[in-house]
PDB file of N, CA and C in Angstrom:
ATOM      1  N   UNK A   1       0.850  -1.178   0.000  1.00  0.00           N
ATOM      2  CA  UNK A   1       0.000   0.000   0.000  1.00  0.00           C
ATOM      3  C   UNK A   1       0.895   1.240   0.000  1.00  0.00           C
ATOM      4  N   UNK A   2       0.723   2.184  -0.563  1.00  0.00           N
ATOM      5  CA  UNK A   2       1.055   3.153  -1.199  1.00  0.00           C
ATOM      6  C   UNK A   2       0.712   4.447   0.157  1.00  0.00           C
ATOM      7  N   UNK A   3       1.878   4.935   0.629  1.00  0.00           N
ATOM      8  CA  UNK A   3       1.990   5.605   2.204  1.00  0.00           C
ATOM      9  C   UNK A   3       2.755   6.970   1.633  1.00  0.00           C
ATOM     10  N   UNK A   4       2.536   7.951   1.467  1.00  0.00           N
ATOM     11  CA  UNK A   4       2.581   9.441   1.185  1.00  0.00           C
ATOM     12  C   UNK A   4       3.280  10.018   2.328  1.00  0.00           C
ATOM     13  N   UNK A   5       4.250  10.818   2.573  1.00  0.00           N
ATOM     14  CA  UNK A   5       4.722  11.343   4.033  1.00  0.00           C
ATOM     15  C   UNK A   5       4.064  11.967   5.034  1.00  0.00           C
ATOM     16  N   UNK A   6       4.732  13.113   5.725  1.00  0.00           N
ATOM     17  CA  UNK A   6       3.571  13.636   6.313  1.00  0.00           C
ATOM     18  C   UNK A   6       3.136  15.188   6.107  1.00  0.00           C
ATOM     19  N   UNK A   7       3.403  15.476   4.664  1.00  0.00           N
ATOM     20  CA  UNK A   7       3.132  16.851   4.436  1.00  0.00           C
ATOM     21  C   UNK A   7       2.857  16.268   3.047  1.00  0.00           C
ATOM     22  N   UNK A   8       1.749  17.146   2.415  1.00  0.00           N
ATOM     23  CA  UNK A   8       1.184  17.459   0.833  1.00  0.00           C
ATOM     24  C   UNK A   8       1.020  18.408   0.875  1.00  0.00           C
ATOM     25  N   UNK A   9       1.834  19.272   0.526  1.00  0.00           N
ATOM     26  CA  UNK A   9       1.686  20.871   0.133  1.00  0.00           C
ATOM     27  C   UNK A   9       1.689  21.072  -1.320  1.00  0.00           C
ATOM     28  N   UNK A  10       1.888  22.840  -2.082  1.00  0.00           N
ATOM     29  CA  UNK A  10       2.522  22.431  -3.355  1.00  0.00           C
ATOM     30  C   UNK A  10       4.236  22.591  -3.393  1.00  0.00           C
ATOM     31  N   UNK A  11       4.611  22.460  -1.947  1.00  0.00           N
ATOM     32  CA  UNK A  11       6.394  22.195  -1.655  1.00  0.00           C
ATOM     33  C   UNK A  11       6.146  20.927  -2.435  1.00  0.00           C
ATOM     34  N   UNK A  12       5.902  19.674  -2.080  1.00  0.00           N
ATOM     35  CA  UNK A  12       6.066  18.175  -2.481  1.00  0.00           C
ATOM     36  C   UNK A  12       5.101  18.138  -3.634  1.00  0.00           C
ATOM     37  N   UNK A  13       4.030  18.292  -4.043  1.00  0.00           N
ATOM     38  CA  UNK A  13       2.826  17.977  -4.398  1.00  0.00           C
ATOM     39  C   UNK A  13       2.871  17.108  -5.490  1.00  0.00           C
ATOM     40  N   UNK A  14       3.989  17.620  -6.722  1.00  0.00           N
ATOM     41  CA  UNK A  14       4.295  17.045  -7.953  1.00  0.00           C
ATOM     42  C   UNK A  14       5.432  16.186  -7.150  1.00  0.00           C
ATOM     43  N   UNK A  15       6.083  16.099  -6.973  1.00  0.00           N
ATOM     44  CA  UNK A  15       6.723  14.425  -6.161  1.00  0.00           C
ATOM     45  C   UNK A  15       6.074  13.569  -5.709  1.00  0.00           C
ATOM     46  N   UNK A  16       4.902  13.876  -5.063  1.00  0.00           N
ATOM     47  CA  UNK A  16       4.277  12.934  -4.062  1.00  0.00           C
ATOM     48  C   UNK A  16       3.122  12.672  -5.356  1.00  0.00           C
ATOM     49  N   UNK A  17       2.449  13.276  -5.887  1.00  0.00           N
ATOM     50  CA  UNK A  17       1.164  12.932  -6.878  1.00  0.00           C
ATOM     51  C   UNK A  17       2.296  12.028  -7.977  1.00  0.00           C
ATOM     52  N   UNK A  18       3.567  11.605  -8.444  1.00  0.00           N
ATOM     53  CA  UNK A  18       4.430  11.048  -9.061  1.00  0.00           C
ATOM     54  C   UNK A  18       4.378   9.703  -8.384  1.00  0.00           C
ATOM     55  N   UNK A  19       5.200   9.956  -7.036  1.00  0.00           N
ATOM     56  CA  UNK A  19       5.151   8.739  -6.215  1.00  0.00           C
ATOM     57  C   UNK A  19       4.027   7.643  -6.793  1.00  0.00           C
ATOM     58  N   UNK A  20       2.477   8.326  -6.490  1.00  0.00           N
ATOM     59  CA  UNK A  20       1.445   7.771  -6.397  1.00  0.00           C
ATOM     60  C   UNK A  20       1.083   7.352  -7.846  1.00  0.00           C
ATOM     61  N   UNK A  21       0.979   7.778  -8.369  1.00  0.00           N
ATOM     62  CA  UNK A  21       0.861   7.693  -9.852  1.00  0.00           C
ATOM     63  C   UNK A  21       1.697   6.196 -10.036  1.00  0.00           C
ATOM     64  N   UNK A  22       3.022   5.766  -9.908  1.00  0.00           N
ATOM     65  CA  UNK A  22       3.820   5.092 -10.363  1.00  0.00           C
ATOM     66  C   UNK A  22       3.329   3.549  -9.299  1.00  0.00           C
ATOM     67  N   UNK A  23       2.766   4.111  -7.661  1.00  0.00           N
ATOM     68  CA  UNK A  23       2.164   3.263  -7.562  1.00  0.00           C
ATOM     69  C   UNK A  23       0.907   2.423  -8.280  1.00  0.00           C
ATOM     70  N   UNK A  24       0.026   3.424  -8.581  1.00  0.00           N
ATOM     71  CA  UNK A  24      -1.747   2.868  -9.064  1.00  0.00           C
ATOM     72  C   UNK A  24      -0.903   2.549 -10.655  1.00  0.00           C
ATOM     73  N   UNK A  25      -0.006   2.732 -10.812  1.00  0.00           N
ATOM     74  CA  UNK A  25       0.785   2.213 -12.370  1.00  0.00           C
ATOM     75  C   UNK A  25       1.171   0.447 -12.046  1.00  0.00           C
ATOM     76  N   UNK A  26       1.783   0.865 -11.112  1.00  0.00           N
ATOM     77  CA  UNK A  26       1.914  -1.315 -10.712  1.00  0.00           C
ATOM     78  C   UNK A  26       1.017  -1.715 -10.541  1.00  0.00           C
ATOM     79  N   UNK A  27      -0.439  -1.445  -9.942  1.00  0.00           N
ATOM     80  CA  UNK A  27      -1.727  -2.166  -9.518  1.00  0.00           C
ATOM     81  C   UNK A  27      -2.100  -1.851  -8.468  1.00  0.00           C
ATOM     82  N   UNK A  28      -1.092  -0.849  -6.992  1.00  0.00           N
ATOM     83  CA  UNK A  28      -1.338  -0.395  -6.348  1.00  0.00           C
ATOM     84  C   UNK A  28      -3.101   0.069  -5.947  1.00  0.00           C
ATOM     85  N   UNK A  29      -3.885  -0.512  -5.127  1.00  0.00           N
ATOM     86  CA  UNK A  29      -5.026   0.316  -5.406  1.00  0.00           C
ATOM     87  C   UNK A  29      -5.541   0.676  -3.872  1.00  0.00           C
ATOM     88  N   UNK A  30      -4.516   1.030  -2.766  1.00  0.00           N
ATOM     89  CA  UNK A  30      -5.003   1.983  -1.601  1.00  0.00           C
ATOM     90  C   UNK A  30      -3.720   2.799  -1.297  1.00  0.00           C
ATOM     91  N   UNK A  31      -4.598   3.856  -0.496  1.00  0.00           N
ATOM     92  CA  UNK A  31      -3.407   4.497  -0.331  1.00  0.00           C
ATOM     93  C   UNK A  31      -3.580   5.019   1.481  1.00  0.00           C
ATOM     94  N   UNK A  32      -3.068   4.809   1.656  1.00  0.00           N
ATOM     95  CA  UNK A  32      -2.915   4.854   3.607  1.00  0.00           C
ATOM     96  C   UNK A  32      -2.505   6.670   3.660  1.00  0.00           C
ATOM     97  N   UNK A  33      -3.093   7.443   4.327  1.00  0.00           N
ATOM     98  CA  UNK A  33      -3.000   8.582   4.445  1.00  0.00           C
ATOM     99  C   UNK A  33      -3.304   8.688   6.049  1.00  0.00           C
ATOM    100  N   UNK A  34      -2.940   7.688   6.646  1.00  0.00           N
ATOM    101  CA  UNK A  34      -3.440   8.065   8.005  1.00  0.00           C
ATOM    102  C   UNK A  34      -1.846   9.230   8.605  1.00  0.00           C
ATOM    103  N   UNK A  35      -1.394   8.924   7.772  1.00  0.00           N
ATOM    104  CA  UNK A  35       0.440   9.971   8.506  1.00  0.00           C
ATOM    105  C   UNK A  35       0.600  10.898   8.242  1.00  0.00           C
ATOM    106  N   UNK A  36      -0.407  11.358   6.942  1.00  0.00           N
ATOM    107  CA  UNK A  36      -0.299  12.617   6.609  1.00  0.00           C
ATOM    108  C   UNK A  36      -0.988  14.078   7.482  1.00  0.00           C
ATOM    109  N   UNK A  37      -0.123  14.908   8.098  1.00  0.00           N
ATOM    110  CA  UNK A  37      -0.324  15.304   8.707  1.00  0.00           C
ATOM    111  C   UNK A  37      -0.306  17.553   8.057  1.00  0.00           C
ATOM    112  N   UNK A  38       0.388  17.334   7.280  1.00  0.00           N
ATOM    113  CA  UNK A  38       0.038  18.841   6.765  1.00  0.00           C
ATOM    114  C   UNK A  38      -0.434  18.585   5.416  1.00  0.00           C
ATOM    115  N   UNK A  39      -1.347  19.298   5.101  1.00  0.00           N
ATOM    116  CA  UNK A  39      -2.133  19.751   4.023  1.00  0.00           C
ATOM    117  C   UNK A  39      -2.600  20.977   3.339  1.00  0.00           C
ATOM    118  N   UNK A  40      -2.885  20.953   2.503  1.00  0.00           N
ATOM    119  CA  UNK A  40      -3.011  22.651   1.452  1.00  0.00           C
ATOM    120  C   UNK A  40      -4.120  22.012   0.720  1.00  0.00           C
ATOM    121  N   UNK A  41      -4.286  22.943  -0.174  1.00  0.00           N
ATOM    122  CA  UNK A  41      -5.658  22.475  -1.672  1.00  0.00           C
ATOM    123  C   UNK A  41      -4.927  21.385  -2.386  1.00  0.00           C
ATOM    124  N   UNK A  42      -3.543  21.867  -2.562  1.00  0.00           N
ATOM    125  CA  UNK A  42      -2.613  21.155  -3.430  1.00  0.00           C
ATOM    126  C   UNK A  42      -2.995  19.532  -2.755  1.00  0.00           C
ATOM    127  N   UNK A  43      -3.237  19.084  -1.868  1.00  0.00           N
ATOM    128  CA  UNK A  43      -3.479  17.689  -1.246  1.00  0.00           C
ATOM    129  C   UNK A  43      -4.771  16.965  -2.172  1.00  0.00           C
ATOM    130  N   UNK A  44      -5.688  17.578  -2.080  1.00  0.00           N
ATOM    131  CA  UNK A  44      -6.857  17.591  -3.008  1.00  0.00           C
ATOM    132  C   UNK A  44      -6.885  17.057  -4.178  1.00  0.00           C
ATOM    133  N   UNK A  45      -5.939  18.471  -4.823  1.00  0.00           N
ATOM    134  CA  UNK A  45      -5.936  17.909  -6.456  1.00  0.00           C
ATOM    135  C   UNK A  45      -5.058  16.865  -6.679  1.00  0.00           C
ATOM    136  N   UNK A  46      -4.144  16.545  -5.774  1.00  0.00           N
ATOM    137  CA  UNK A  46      -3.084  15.218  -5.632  1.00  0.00           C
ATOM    138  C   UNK A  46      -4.325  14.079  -5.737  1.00  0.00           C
ATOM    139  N   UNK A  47      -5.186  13.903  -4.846  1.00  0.00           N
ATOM    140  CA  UNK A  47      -6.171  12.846  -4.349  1.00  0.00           C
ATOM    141  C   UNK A  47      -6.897  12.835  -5.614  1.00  0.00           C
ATOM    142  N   UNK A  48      -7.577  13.764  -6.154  1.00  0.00           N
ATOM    143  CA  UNK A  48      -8.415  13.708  -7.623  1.00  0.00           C
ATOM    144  C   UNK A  48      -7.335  12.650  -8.480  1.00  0.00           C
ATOM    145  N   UNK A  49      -6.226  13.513  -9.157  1.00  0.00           N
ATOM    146  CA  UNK A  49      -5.685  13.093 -10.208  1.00  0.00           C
ATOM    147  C   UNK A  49      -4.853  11.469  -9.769  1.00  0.00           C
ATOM    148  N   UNK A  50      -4.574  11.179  -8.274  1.00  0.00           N
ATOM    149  CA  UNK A  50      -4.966   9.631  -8.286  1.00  0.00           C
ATOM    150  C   UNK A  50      -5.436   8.963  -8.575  1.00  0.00           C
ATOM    151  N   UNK A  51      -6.802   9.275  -8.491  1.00  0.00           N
ATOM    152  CA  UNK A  51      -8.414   8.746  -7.791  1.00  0.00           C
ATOM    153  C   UNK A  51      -8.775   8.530  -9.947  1.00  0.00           C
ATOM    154  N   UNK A  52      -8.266   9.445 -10.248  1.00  0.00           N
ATOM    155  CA  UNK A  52      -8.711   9.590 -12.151  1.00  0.00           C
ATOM    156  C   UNK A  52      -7.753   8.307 -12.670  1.00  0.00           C
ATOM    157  N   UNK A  53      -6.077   8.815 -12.282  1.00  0.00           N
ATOM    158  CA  UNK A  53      -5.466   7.832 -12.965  1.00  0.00           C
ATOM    159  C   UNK A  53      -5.836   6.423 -12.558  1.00  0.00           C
ATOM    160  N   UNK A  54      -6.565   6.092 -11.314  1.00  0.00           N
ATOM    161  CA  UNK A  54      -6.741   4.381 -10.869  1.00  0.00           C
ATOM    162  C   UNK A  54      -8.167   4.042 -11.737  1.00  0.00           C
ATOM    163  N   UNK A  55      -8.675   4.656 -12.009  1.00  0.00           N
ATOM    164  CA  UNK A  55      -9.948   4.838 -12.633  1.00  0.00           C
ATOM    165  C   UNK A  55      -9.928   4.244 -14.248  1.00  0.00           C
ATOM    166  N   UNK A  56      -8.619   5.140 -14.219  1.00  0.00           N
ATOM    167  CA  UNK A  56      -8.123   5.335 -16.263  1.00  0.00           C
ATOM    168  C   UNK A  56      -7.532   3.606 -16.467  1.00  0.00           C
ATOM    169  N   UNK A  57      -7.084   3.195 -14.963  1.00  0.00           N
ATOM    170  CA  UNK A  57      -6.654   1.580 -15.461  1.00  0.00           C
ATOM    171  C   UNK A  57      -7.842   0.496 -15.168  1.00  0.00           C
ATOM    172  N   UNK A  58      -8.909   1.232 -14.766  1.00  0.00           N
ATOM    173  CA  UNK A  58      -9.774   0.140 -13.804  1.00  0.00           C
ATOM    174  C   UNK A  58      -9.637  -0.109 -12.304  1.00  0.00           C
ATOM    175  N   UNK A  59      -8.890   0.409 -12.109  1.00  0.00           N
ATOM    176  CA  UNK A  59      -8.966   0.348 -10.179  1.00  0.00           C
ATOM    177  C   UNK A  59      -9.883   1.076  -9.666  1.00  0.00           C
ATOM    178  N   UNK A  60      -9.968   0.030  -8.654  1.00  0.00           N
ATOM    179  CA  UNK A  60     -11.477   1.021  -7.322  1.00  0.00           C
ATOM    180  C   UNK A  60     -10.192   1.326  -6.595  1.00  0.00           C
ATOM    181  N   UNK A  61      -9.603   2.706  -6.230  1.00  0.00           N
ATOM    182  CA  UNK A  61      -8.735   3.514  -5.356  1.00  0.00           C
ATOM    183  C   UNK A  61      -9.265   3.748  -4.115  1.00  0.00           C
ATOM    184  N   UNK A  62      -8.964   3.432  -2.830  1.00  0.00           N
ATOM    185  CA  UNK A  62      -9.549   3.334  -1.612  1.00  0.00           C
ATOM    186  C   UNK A  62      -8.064   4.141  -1.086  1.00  0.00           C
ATOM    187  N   UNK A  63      -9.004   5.314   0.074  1.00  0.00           N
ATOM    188  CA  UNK A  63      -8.217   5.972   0.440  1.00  0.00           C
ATOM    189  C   UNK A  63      -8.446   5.410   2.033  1.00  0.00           C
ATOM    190  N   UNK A  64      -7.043   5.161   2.804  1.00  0.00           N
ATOM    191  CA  UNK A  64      -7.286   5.157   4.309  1.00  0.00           C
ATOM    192  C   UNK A  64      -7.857   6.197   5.051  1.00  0.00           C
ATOM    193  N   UNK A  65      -7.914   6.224   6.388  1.00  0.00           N
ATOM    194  CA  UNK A  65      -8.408   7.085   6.600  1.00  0.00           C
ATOM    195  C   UNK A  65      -8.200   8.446   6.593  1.00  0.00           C
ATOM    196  N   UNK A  66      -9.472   9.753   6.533  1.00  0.00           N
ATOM    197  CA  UNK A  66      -8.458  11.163   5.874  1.00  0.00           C
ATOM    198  C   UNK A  66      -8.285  11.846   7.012  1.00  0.00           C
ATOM    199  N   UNK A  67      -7.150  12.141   7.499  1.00  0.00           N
ATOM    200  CA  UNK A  67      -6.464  12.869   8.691  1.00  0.00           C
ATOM    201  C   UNK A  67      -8.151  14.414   8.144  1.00  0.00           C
ATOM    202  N   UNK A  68      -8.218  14.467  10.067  1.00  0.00           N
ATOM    203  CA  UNK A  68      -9.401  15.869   9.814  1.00  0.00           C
ATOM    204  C   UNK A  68      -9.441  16.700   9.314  1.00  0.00           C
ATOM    205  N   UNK A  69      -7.385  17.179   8.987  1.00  0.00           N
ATOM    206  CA  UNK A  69      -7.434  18.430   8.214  1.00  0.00           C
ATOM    207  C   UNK A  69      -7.777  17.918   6.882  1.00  0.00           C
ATOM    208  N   UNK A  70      -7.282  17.362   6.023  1.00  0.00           N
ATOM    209  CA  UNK A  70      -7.768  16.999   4.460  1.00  0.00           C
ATOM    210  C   UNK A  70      -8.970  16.364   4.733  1.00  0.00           C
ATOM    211  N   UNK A  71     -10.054  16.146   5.353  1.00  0.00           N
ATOM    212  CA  UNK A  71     -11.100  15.683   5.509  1.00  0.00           C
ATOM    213  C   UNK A  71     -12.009  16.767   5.390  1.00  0.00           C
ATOM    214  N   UNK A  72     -11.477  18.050   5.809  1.00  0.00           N
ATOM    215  CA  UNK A  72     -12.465  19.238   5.976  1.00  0.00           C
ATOM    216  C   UNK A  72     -12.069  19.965   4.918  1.00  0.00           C
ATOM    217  N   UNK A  73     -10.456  19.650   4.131  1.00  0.00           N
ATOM    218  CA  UNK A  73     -10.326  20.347   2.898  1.00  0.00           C
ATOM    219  C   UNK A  73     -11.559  19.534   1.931  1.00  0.00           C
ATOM    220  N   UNK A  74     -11.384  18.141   1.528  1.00  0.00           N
ATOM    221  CA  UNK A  74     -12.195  17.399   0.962  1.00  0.00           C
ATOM    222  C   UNK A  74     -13.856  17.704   0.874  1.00  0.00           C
ATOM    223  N   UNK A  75     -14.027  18.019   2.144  1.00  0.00           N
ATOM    224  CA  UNK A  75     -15.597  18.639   2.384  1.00  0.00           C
ATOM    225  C   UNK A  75     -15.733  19.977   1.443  1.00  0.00           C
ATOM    226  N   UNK A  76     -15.061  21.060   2.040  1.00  0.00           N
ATOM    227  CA  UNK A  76     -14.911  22.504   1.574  1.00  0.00           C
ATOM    228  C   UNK A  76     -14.863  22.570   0.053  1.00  0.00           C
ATOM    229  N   UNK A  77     -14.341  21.688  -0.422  1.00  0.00           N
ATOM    230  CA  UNK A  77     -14.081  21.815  -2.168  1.00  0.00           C
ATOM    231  C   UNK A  77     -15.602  20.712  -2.749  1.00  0.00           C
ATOM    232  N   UNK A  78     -16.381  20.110  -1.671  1.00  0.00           N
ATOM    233  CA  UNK A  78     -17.499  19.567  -2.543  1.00  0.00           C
ATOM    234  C   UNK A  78     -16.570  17.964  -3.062  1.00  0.00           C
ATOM    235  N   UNK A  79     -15.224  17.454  -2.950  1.00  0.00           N
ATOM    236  CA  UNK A  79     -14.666  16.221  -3.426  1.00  0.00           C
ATOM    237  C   UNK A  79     -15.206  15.156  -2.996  1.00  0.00           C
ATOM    238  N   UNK A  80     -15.709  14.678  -2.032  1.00  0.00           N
ATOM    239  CA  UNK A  80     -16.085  13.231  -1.086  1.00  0.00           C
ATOM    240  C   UNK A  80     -16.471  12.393  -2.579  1.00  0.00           C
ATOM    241  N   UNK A  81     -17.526  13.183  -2.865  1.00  0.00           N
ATOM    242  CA  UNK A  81     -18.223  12.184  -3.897  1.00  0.00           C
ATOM    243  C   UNK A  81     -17.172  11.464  -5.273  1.00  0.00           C
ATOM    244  N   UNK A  82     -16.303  12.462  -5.356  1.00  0.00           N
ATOM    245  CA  UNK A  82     -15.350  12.093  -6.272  1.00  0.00           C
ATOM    246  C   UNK A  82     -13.975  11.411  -5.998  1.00  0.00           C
ATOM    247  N   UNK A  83     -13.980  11.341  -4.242  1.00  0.00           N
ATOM    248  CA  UNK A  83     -12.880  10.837  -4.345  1.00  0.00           C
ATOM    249  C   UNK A  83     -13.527   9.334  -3.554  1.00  0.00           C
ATOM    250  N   UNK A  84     -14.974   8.879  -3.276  1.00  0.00           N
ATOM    251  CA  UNK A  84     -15.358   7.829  -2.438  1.00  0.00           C
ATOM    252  C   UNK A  84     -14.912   7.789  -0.620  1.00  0.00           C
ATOM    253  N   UNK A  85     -14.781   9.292  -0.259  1.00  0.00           N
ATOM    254  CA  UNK A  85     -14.930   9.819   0.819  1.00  0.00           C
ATOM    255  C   UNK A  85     -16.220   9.538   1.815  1.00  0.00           C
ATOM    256  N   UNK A  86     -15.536   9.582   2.950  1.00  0.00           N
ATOM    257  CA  UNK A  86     -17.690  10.348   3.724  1.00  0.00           C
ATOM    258  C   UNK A  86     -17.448  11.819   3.637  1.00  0.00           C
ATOM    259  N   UNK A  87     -18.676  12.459   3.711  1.00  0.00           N
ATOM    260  CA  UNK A  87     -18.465  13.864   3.557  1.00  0.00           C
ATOM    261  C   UNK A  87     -18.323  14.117   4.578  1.00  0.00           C
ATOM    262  N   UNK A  88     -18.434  14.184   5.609  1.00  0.00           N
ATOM    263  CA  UNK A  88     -17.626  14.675   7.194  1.00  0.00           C
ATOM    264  C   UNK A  88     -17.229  13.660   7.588  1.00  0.00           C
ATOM    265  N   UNK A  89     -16.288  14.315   9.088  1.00  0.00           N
ATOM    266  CA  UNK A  89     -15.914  13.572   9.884  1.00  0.00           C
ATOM    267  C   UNK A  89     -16.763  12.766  10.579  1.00  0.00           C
ATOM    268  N   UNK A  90     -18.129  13.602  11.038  1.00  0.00           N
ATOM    269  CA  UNK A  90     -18.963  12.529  11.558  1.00  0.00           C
ATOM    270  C   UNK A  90     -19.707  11.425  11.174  1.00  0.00           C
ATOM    271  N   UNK A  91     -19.635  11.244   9.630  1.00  0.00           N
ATOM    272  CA  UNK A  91     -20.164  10.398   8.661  1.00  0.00           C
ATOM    273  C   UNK A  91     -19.375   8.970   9.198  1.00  0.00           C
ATOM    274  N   UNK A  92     -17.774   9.302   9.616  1.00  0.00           N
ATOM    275  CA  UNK A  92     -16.889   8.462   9.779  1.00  0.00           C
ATOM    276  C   UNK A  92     -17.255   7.496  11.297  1.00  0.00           C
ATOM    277  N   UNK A  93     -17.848   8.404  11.862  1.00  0.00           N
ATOM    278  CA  UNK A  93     -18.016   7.839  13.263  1.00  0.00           C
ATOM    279  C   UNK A  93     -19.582   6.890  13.197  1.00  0.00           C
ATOM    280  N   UNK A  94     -20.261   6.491  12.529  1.00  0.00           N
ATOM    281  CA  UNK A  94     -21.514   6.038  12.655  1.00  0.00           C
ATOM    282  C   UNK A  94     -21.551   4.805  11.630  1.00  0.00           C
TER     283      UNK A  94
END
């Protein structure tokens, strides 16, 4: 499984959306985000253009769980539905 560090900013963003990419390229199809701990928008569009490329081979892309801050970015931009999110945090708890 495919483990991202603990920052997605747009410092890393094109390294780390590479990383991932080259994973869901071997067959890779989750990605553990429980470590990721700083986030920007740039985290987002990383998670989309995953979530597209696992798509573009046939993979169902399952994201671990989304640390609260990219959980509330994910909400704020309207993504859940596109990335197979819950739309809140409390969706997560029930």
């Amino acid at each position: 499984m495919f483990k991202p560090g603990t920052t997605l900013t747009a410092d890393n963003a094109s390294a780390t959306l590479a990383a991932g990419l080259q994973a869901i390229a071997g067959g890779q199809s989750a990605i553990d985000l429980s470590g990721v701990a700083t986030v920007d928008s740039s985290a987002v569009a990383t998670l989309l253009a995953w979530q597209r490329a696992a798509r573009q081979k046939g993979l169902a892309l399952q994201f671990g769980p989304l640390p609260a801050n990219l959980q509330s970015l994910v909400d704020l931009y309207g993504a859940a539905s596109l990335l197979g999110a819950p739309t809140s945090a409390s969706d997560r708890h029930h």
